[in-house]
Protein backbone atom coordinates (compact mmCIF):
# COMPACT_ATOMS: atom_id res chain seq x y z
CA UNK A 1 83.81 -38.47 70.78
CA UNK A 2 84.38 -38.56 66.71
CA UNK A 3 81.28 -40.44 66.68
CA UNK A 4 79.20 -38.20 68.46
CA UNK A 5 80.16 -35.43 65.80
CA UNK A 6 79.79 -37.76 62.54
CA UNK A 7 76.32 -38.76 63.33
CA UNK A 8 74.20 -36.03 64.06
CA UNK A 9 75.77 -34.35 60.71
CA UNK A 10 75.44 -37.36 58.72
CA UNK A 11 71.30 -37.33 59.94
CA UNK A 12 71.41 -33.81 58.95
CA UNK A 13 72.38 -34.33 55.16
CA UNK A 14 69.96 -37.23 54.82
CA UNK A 15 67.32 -35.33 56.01
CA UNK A 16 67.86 -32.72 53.60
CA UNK A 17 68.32 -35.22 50.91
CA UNK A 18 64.99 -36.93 51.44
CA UNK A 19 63.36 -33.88 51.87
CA UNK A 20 63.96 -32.71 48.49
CA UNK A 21 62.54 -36.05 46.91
CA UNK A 22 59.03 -35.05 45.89
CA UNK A 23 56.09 -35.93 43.53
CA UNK A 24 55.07 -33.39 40.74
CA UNK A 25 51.53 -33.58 39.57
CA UNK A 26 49.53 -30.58 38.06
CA UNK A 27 47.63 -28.90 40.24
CA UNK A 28 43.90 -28.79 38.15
CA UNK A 29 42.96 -30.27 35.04
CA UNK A 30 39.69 -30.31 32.77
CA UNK A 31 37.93 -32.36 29.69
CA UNK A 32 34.64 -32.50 27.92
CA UNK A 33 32.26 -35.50 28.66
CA UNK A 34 33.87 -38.20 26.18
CA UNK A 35 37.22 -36.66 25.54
CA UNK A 36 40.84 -37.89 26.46
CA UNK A 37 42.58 -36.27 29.46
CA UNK A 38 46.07 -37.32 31.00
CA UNK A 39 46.75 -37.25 34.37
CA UNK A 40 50.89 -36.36 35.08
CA UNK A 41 52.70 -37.76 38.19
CA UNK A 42 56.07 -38.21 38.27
CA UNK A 43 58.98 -38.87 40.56
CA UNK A 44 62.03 -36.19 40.90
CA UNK A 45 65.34 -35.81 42.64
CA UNK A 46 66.04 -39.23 43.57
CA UNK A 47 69.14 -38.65 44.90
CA UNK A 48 70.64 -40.39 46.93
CA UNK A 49 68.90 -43.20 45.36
CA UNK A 50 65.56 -44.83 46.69
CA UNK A 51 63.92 -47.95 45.95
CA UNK A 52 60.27 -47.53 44.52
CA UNK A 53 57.96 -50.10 46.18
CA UNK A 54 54.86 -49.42 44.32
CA UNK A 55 52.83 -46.57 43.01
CA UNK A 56 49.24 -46.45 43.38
CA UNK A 57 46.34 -44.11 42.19
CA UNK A 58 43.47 -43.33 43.87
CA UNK A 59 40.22 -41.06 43.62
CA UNK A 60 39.06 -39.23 46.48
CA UNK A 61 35.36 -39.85 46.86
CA UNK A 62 33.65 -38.16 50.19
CA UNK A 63 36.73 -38.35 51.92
CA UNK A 64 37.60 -41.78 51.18
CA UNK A 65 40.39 -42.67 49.03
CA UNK A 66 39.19 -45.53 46.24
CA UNK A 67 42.00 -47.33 43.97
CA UNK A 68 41.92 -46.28 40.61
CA UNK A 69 45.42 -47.93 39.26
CA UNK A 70 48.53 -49.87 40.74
CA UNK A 71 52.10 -50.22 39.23
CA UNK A 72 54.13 -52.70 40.83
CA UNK A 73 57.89 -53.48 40.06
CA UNK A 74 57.57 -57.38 41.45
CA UNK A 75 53.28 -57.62 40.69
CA UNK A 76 53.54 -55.58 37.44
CA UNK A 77 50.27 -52.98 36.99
CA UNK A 78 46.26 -53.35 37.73
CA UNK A 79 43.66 -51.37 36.98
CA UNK A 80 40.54 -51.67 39.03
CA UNK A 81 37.05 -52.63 37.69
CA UNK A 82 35.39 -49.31 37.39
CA UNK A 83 37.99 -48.28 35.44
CA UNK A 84 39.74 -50.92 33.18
CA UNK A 85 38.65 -50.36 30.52
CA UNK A 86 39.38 -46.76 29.85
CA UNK A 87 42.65 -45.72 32.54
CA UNK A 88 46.05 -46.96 31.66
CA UNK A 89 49.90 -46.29 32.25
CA UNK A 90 50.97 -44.05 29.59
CA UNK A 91 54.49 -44.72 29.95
CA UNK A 92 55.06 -48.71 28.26
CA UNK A 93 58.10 -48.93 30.21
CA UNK A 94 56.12 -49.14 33.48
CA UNK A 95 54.78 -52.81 31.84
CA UNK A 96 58.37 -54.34 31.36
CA UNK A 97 59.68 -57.23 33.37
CA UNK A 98 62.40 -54.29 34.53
CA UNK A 99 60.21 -51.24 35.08
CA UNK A 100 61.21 -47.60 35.46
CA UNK A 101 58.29 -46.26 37.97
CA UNK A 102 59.90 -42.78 37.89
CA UNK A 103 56.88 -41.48 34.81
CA UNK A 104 53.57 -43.12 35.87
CA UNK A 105 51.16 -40.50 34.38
CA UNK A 106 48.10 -42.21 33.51
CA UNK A 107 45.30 -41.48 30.46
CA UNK A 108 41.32 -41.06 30.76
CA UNK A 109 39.61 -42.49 28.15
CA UNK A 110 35.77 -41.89 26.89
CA UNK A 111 35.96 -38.87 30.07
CA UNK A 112 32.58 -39.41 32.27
CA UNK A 113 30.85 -36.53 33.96
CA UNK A 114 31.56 -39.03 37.11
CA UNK A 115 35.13 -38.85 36.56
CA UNK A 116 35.01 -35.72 38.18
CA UNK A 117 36.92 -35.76 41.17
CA UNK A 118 40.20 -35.26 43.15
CA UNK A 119 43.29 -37.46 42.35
CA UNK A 120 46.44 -38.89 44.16
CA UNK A 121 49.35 -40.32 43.07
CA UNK A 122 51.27 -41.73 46.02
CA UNK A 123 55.12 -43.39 46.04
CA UNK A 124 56.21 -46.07 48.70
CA UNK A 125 59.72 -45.74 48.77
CA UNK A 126 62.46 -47.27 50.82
CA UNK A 127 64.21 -45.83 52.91
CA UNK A 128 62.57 -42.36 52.19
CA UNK A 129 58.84 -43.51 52.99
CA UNK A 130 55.65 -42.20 51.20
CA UNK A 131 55.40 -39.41 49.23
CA UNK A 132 51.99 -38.37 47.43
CA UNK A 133 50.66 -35.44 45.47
CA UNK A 134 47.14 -34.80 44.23
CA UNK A 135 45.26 -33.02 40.82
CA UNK A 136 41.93 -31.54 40.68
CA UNK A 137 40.56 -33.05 37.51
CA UNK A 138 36.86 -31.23 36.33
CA UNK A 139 34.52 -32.69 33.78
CA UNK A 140 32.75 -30.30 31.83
CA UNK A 141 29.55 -31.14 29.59
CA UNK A 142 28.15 -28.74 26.47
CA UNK A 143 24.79 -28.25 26.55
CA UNK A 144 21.95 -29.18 23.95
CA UNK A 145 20.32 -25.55 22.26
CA UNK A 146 16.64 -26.15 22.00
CA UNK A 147 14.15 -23.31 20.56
CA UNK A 148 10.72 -23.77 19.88
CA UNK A 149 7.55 -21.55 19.36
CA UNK A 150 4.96 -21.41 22.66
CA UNK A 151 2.39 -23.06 20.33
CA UNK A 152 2.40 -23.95 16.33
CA UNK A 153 0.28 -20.84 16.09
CA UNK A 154 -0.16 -18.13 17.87
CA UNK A 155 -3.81 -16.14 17.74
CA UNK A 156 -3.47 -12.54 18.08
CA UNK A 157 -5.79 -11.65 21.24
CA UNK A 158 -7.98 -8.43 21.49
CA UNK A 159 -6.36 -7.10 25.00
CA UNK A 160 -2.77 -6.05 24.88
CA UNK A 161 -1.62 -8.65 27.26
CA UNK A 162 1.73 -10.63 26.55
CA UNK A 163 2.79 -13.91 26.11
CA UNK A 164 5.31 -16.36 25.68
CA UNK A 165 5.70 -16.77 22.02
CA UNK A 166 8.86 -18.91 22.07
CA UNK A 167 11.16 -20.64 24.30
CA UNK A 168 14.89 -21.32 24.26
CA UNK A 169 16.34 -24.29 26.30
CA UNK A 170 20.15 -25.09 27.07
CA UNK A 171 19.92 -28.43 28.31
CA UNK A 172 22.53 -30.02 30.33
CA UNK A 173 25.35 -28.08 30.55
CA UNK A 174 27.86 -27.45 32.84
CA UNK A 175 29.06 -25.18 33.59
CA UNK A 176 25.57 -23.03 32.42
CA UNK A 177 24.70 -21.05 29.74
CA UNK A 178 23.74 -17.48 29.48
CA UNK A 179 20.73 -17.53 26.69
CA UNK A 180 20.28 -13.07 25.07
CA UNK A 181 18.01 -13.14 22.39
CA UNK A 182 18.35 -11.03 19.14
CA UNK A 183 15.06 -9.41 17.82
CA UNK A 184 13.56 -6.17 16.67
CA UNK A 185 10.25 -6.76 18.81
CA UNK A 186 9.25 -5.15 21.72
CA UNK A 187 8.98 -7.50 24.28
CA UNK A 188 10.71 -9.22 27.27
CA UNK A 189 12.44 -12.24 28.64
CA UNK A 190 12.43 -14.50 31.36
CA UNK A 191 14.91 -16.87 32.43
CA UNK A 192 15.19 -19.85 34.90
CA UNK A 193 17.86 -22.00 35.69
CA UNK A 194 17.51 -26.17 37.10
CA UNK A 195 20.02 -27.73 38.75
CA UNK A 196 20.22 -31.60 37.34
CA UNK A 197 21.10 -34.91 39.99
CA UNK A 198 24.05 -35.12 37.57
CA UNK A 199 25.47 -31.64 38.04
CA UNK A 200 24.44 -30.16 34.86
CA UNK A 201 22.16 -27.17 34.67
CA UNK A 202 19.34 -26.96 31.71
CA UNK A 203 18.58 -22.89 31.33
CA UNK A 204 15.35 -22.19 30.21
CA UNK A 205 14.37 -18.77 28.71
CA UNK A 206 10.86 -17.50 27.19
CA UNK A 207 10.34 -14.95 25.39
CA UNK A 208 7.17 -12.87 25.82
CA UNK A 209 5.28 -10.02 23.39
CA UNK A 210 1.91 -8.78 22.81
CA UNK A 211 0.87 -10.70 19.51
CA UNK A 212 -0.63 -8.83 17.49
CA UNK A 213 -0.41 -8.79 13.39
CA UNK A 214 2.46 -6.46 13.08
CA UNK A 215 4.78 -9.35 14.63
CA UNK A 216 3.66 -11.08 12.00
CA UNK A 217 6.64 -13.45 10.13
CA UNK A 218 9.11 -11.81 12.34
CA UNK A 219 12.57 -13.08 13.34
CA UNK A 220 13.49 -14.32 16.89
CA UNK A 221 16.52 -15.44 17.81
CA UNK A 222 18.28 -16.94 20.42
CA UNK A 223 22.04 -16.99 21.61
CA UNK A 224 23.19 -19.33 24.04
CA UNK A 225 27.06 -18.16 25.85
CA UNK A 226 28.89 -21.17 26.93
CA UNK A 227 32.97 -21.16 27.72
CA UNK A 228 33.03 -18.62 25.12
CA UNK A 229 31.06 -20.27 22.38
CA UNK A 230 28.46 -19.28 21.09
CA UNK A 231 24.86 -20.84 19.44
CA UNK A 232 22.00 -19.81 17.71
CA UNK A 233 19.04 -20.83 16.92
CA UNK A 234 15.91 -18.89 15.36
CA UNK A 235 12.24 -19.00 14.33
CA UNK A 236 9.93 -17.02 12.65
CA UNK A 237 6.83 -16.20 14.02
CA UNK A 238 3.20 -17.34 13.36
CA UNK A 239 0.73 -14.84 14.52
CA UNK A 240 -3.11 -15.88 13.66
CA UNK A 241 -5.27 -12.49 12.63
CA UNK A 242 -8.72 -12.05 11.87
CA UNK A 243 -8.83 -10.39 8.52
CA UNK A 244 -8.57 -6.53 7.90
CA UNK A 245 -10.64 -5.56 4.63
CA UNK A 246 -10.35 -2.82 2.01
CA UNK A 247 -12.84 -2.48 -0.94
CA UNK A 248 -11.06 -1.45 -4.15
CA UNK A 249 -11.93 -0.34 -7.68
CA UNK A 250 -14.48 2.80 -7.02
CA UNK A 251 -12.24 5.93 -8.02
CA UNK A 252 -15.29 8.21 -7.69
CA UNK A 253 -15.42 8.93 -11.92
CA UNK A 254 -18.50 6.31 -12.73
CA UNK A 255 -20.64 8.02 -15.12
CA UNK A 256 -23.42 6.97 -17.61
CA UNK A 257 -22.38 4.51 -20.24
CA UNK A 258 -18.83 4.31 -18.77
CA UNK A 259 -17.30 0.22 -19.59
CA UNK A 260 -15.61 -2.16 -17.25
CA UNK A 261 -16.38 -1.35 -13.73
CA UNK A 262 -16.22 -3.50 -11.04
CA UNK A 263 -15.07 -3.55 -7.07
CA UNK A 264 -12.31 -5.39 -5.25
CA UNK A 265 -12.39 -6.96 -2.00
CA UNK A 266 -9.13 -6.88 0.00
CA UNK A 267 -8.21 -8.61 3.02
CA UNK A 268 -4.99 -9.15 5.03
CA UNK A 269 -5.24 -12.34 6.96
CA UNK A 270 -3.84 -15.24 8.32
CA UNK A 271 -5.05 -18.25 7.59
CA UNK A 272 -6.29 -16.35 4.64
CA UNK A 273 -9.75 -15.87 3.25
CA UNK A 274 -11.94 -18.77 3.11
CA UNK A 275 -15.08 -16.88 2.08
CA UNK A 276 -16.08 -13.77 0.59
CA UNK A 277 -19.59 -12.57 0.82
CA UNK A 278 -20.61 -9.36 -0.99
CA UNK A 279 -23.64 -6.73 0.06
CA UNK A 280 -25.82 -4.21 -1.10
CA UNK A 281 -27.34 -1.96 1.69
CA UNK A 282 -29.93 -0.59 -1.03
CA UNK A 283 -32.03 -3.33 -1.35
CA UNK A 284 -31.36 -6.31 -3.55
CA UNK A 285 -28.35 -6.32 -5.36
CA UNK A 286 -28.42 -4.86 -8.94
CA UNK A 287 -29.02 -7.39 -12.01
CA UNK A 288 -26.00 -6.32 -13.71
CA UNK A 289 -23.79 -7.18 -11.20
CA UNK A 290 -22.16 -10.71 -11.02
CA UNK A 291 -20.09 -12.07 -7.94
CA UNK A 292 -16.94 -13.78 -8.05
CA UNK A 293 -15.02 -14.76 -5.04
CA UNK A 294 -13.12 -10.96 -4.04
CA UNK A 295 -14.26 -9.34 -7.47
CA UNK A 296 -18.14 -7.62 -7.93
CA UNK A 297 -18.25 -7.20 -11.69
CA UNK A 298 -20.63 -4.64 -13.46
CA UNK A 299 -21.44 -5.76 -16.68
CA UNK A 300 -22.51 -3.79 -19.27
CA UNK A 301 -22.92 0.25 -19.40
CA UNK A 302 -23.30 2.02 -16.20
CA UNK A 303 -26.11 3.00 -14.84
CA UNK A 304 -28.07 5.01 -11.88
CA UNK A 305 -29.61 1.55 -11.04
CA UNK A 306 -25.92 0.73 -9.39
CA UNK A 307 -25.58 3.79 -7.31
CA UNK A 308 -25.65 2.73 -3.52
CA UNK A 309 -23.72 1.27 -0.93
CA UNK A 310 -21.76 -2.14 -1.33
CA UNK A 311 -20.28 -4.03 1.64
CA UNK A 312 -17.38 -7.22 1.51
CA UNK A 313 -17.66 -9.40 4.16
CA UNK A 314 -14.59 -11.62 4.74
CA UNK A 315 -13.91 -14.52 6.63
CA UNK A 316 -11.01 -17.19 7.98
CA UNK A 317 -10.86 -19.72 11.07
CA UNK A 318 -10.26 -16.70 13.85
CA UNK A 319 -13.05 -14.07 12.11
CA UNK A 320 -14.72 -12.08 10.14
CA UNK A 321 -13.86 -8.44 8.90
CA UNK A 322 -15.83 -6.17 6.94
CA UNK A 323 -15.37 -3.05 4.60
CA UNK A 324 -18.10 -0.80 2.59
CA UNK A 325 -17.69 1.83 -0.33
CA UNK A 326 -20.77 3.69 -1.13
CA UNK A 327 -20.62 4.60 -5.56
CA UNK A 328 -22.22 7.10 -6.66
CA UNK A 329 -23.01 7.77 -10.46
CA UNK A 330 -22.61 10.57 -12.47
CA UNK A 331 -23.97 12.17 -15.56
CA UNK A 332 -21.07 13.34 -17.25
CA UNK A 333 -17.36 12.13 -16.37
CA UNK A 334 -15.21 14.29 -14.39
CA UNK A 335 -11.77 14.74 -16.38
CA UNK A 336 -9.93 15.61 -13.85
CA UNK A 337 -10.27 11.93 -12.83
CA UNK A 338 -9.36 10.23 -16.15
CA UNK A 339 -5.93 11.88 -16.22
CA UNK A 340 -3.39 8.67 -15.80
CA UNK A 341 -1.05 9.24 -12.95
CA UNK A 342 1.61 8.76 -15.90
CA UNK A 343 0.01 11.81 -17.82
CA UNK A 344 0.25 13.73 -14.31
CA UNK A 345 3.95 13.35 -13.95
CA UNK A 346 4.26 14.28 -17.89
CA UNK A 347 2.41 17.59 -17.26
CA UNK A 348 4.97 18.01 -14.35
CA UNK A 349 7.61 17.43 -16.41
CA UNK A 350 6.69 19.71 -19.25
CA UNK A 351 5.62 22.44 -16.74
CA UNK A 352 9.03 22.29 -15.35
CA UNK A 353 11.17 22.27 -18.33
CA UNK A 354 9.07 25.03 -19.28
CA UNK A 355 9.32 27.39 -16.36
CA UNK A 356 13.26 26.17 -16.88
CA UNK A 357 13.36 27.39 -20.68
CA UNK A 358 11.44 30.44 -19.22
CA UNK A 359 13.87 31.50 -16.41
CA UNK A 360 16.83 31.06 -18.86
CA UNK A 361 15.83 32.77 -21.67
CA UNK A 362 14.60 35.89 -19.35
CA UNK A 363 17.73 35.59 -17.76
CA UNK A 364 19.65 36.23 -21.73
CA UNK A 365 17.34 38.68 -22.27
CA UNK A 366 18.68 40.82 -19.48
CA UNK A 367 22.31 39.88 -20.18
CA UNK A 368 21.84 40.99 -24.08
CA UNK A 369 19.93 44.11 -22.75
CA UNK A 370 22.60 44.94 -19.98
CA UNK A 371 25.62 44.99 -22.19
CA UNK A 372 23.51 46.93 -25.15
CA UNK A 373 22.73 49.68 -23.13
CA UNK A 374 25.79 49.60 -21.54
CA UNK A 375 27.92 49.55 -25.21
CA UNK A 376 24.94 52.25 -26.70
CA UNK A 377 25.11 54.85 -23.75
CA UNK A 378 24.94 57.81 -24.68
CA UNK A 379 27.38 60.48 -23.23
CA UNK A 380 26.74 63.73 -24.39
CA UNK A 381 24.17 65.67 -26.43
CA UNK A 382 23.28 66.86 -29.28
CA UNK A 383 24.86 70.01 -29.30
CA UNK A 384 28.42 68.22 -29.63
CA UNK A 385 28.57 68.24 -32.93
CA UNK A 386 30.01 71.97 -33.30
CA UNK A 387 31.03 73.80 -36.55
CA UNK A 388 34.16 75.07 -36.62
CA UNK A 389 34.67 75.97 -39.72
CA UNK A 390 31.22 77.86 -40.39
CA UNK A 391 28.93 80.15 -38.33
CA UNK A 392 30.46 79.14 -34.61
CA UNK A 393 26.83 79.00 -33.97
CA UNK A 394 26.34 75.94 -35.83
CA UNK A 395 23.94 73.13 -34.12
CA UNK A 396 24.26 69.51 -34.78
CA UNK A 397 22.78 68.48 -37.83
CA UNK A 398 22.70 72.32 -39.11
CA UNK A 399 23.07 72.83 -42.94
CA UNK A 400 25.48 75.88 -43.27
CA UNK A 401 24.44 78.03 -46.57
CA UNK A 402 27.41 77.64 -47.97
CA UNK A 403 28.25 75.22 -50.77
CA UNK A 404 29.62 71.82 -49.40
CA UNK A 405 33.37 72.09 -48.39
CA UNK A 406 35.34 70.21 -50.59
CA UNK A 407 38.11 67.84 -48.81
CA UNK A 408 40.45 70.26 -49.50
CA UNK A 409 40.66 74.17 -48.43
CA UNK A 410 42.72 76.44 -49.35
CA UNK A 411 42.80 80.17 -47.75
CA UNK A 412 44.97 83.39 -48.48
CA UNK A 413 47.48 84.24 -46.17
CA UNK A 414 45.41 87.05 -45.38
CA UNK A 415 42.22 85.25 -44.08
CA UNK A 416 41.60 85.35 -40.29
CA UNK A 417 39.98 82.10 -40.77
CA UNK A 418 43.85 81.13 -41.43
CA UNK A 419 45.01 82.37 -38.18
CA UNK A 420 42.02 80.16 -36.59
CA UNK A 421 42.68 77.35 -38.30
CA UNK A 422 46.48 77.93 -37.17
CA UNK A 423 45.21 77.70 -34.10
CA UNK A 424 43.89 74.60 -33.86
CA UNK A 425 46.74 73.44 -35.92
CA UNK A 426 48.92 72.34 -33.00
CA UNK A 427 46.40 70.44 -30.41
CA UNK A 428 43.75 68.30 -33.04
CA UNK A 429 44.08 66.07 -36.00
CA UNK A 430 42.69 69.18 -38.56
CA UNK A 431 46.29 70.26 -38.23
CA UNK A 432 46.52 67.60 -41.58
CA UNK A 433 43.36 68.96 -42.81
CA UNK A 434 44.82 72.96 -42.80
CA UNK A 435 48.03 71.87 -44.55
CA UNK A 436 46.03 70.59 -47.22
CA UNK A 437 44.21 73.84 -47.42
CA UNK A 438 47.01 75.18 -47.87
CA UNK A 439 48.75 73.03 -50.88
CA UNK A 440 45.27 73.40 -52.56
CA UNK A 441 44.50 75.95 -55.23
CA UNK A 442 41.42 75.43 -56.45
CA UNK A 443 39.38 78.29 -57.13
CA UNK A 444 36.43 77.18 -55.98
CA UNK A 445 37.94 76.51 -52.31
CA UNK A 446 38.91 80.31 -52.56
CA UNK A 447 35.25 81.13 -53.18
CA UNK A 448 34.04 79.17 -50.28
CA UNK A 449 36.28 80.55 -47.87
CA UNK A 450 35.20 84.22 -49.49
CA UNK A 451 31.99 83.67 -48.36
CA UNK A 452 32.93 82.46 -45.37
CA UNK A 453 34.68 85.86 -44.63
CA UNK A 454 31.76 87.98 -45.47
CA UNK A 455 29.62 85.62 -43.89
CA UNK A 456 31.46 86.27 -40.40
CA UNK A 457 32.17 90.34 -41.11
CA UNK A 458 27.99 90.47 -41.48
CA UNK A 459 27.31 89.45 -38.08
CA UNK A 460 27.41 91.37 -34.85
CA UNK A 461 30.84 92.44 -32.93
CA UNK A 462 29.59 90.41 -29.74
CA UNK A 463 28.67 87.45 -31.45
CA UNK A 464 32.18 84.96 -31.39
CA UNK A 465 32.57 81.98 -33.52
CA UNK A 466 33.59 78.84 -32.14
CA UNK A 467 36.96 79.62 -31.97
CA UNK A 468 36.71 82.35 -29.50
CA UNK A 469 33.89 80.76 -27.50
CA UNK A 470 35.40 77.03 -27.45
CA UNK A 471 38.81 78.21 -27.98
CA UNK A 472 40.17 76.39 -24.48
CA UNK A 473 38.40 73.37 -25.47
CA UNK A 474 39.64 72.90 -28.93
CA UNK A 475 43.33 73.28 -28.00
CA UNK A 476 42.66 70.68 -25.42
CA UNK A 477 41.13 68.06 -27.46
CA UNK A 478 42.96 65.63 -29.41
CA UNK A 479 40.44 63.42 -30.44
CA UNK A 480 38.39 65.67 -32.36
CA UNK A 481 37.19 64.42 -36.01
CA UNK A 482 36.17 66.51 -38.35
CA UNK A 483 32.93 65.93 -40.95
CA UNK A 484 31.79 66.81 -44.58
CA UNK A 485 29.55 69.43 -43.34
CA UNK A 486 32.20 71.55 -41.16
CA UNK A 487 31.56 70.18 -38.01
CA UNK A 488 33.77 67.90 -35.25
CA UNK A 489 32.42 65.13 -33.15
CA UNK A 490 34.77 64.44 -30.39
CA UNK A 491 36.17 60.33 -30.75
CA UNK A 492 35.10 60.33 -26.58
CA UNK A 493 31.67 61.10 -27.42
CA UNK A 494 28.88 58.58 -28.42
CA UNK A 495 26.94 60.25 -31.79
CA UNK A 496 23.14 58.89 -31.66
């Protein structure tokens, strides 16, 4: 009865014991064509203990496993043919006459696109059995970035039809390439793939454009993507043209007797020029002129005899391109012509800094003007110079009959011209001037201001003197200043 218990739980344990003995490999792993790799594989939880038999490696090819490597603790380790030279053990203990098979991770060498494949790493054990595990090991190759032009040269054609003008190759790879290209022409692409025996893929991309002589020496590139690298290659391109022609030199001021003349002949080409030929369309071509290569040179004086038209024919491998000027002589020469573009921009120059000087010294003007006029206003009249010590009728600039007044006056306590001059006394700046009528004595201030009296009792009862016609105004005023003649000009008042 105790054994029936003991058993079944004693199976039970071992069970779970040899259940969690297991092989640990990694589960993918990857190398470039010639590189090292390692291959892990070892034994865990070998508890309770188990006795390792032998571990072998193999490589799964179309189902069928094929023995790569074989560590044995009795037969010690062998490496099979295909591989001997480049697989070993990388643990050294696995090659003692006591090995420890627990580590038996094993190193690629010289990696082969061929080595591509699944591998297994199986245990023989005793009492536990086999136990295996297997790694996905992928070879990958970098291509080889080819880029070439269609043809060494490329002849621009007359229809605007395109064509491949250069061709980028990624040979080889694997995985494949993506191939962009980098340019600032106007065309297209167009891109293949081919799938090699081997596994590797060579992409194949062309680029096409209408050549024409504007793509000319222009800059193609091409960038191949691989695995996140990147590679470039570039060429320039090589577009044949027939040549394009200009005739230079005729500025349309040849006159009699004018010196050094002569035409140009200008081409754009490519190949370039291999022959110039000159023309005259006016019969044979005049004595004085002598050819040399691009240049027609008129020697001596000019004359009517070279009036006409003159063609340049030019020529290279693809064609022949032509260009004609037609000169025409004149009696006198035409100035306007002989001005240098360097005296041109000098006249501009001038003209400008003059119209500048101009501007600002109108502009001075006005300010000078402004502030004159403003300063020199004048406010009043003439009438505001007013006696008030003579007639009260007294105009600006008036003369009174009377002798000059003196700077001093002095009147009799009697006078009514007093009592006026008291007046005023208390609201204008003569209040100094009366006092010092006053402390004078002279008798010839005591003659003037007789006069004055008799002067005033002579005219008409409804005539008033200044004092009773302005007599509001001058108690008012402050600023009033008084003058040799008898008269005030007010200090708020401009005098012209």
């Amino acid at each position: 009865m105790f054994l029936n218990l003991v058993l079944p739980l004693m199976s039970i344990l071992l069970i779970r014991d040899v259940r969690g003995q297991m092989v640990q490999m990694d589960s993918s792993k990857s190398g470039f064509v010639g590189s090292q790799v390692e291959l892990r594989c070892q034994f865990v939880n070998s508890n309770p203990p188990v006795k390792i038999s032998q571990v072998t490696w193999q490589k799964l090819v179309n189902g069928t496993k094929q023995n790569v490597a074989i560590a044995n603790p009795t037969l010690g380790v062998s490496v099979l043919t295909p591989f001997k030279d480049r697989v070993r053990f990388k643990n050294s203990a696995i090659r003692q006459r006591t090995p420890s098979l627990e580590d038996t991770t094993i190193v690629f060498n010289k990696l082969k696109l061929s080595d591509e494949s699944t591998y297994i790493c199986e245990y023989t054990t005793f009492p536990a059995g086999n136990r295996e595990n297997m790694v996905n090991l992928t070879v990958y190759v970098r291509p080889m970035i080819q880029m070439s032009l269609s043809t060494p040269s490329i002849v621009a054609g007359s229809r605007d039809l395109k064509m491949t003008v250069a061709t980028c190759i990624s040979a080889n790879g694997k995985p494949p390439s993506v191939i962009t290209w980098e340019t600032d022409l106007d065309g297209e692409s167009n891109t293949q793939e081919i799938r090699n025996p081997d596994g590797t893929v060579t992409v194949r991309s062309d680029y096409l454009v209408i050549p024409s002589r504007e793509i000319h020496q222009q800059l193609l590139t091409c960038v191949s993507t691989y695995n996140d690298e990147q590679f470039t290659d570039s060429v320039t391109l090589n577009i044949q043209y027939d040549p394009e022609v200009l005739v230079d030199g005729f500025d349309g001021n040849w006159y009699l007797n004018r010196e050094n003349v002569q035409l140009t002949c200008l081409a754009d080409a490519n190949p370039p020029i291999s022959l110039f030929q000159w023309r005259y369309l006016n019969g044979t071509m005049p004595s004085t002129a002598e050819l040399r290569d691009d240049v027609l040179i008129f020697k001596g004086p000019v004359t009517y005899d070279i009036s006409g038209t003159y063609i340049c024919d030019a020529t290279n491998s693809i064609g022949t391109g032509s260009a004609s000027v037609e000169v025409i002589v004149t009696e006198f020469p035409s100035y306007s012509h002989e001005v240098s573009q360097e005296q041109q921009q000098a006249g501009a120059v001038i003209g400008g800094a003059v119209v500048c000087g101009t501007v600002l010294l109108a502009a001075i003007t006005l300010l000078v003007v402004f502030f004159y006029r403003r300063k020199c206003t004048f406010k009043g009249n003439y009438s505001t110079k007013k006696q008030i010590l003579g007639n009260g009728y007294g105009k600006a600039g008036s003369v009174p009959p009377h002798p000059s007044l003196p700077h001093s006056l002095t009147f009799s306590e009697e006078s009514d011209e007093e009592k006026k001059l008291e007046l005023y006394r208390g609201s204008s700046i003569l209040g100094g001037r009366t006092q010092e009528f006053h402390n004078c004595h002279d008798s010839r201030m005591k003659t003037y201001c007789t006069g004055l009296i008799m002067d005033h009792e002579r005219r008409e009862c409804n005539e008033q003197t200044y004092f009773y016609e302005y007599g509001s105004e001058v108690e008012v005023s402050v600023d009033m200043v008084p003058q040799m003649d008898g008269s005030v000009i007010s200090k708020e008042e401009w005098y012209v």
